[in-house]
Protein backbone atom coordinates (compact mmCIF):
# COMPACT_ATOMS: atom_id res chain seq x y z
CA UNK A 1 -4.63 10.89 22.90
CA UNK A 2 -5.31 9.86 19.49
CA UNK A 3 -7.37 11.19 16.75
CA UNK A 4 -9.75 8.76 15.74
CA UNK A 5 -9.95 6.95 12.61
CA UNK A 6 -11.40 8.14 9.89
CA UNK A 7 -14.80 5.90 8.55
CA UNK A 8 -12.65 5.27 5.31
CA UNK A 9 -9.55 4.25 6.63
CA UNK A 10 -7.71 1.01 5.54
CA UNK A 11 -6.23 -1.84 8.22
CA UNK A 12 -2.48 -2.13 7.77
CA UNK A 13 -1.54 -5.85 6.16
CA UNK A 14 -0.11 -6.74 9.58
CA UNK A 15 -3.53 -5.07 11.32
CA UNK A 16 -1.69 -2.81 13.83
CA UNK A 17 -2.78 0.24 12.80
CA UNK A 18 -4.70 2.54 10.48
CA UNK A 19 -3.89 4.83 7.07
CA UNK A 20 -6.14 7.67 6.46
CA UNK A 21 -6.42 7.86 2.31
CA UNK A 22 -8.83 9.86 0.42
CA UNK A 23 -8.70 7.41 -2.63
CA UNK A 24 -12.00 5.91 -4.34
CA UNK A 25 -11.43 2.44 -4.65
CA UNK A 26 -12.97 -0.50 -2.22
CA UNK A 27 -10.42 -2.49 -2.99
CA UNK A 28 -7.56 -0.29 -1.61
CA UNK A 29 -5.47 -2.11 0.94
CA UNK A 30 -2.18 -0.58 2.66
CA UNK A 31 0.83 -3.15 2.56
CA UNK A 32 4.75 -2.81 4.40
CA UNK A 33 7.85 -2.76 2.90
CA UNK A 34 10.29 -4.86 2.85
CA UNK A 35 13.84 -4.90 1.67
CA UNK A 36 15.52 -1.79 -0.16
CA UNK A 37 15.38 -2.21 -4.22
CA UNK A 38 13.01 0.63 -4.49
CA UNK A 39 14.81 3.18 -2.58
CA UNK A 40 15.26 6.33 -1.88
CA UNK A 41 11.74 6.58 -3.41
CA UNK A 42 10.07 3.86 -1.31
CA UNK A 43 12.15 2.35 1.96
CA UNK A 44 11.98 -0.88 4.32
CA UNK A 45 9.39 -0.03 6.68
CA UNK A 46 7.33 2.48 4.29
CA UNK A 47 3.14 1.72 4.03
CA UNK A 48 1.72 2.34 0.66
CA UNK A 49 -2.30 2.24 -0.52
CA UNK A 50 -2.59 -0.21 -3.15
CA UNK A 51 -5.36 0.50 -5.66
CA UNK A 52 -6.35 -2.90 -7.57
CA UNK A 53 -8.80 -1.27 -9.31
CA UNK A 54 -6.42 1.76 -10.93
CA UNK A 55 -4.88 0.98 -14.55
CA UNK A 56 -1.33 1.85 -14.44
CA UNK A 57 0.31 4.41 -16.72
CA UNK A 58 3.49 4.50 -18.15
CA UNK A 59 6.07 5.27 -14.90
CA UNK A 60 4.30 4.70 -12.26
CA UNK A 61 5.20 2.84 -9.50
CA UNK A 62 3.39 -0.88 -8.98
CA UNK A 63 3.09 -3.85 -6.65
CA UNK A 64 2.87 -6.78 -8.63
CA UNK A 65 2.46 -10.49 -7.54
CA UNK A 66 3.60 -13.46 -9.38
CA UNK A 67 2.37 -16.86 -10.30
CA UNK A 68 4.41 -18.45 -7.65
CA UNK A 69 2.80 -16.18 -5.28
CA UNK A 70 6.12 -13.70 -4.55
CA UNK A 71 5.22 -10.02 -4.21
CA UNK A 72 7.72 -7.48 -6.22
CA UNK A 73 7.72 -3.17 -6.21
């Protein structure tokens, strides 16, 4: 049997299941990978916690989505 869910968990992209976090920001969303260009740091099939509302730094890693609407990591 399953542990339940925490009250802050975010719905996968594809809603079939759930990622505990313990981030502060509403607008956190959990998205799949696809495709390889970030690996061995991130891999086809990884879920990663998006946080729209964090400023990124120099380094760090970021989903970013284009004018044309196409998604890049």
């Amino acid at each position: 049997m399953s542990e339940p869910a925490p009250d802050d968990a975010i719905p996968t992209a594809a809603g079939t299941g759930i990622i505990a976090y313990d981030i502060n920001d509403s607008r956190a969303f959990a998205v799949e990978i696809r495709g390889d260009s970030m690996s061995p740091a991130i891999n086809e099939g990884d879920r990663v916690v998006v946080c729209p509302s964090w400023v990124p730094r120099s380094g760090d890693t970021v989903i970013a989505r284009t004018t044309d609407g196409d998604v890049y990591c």
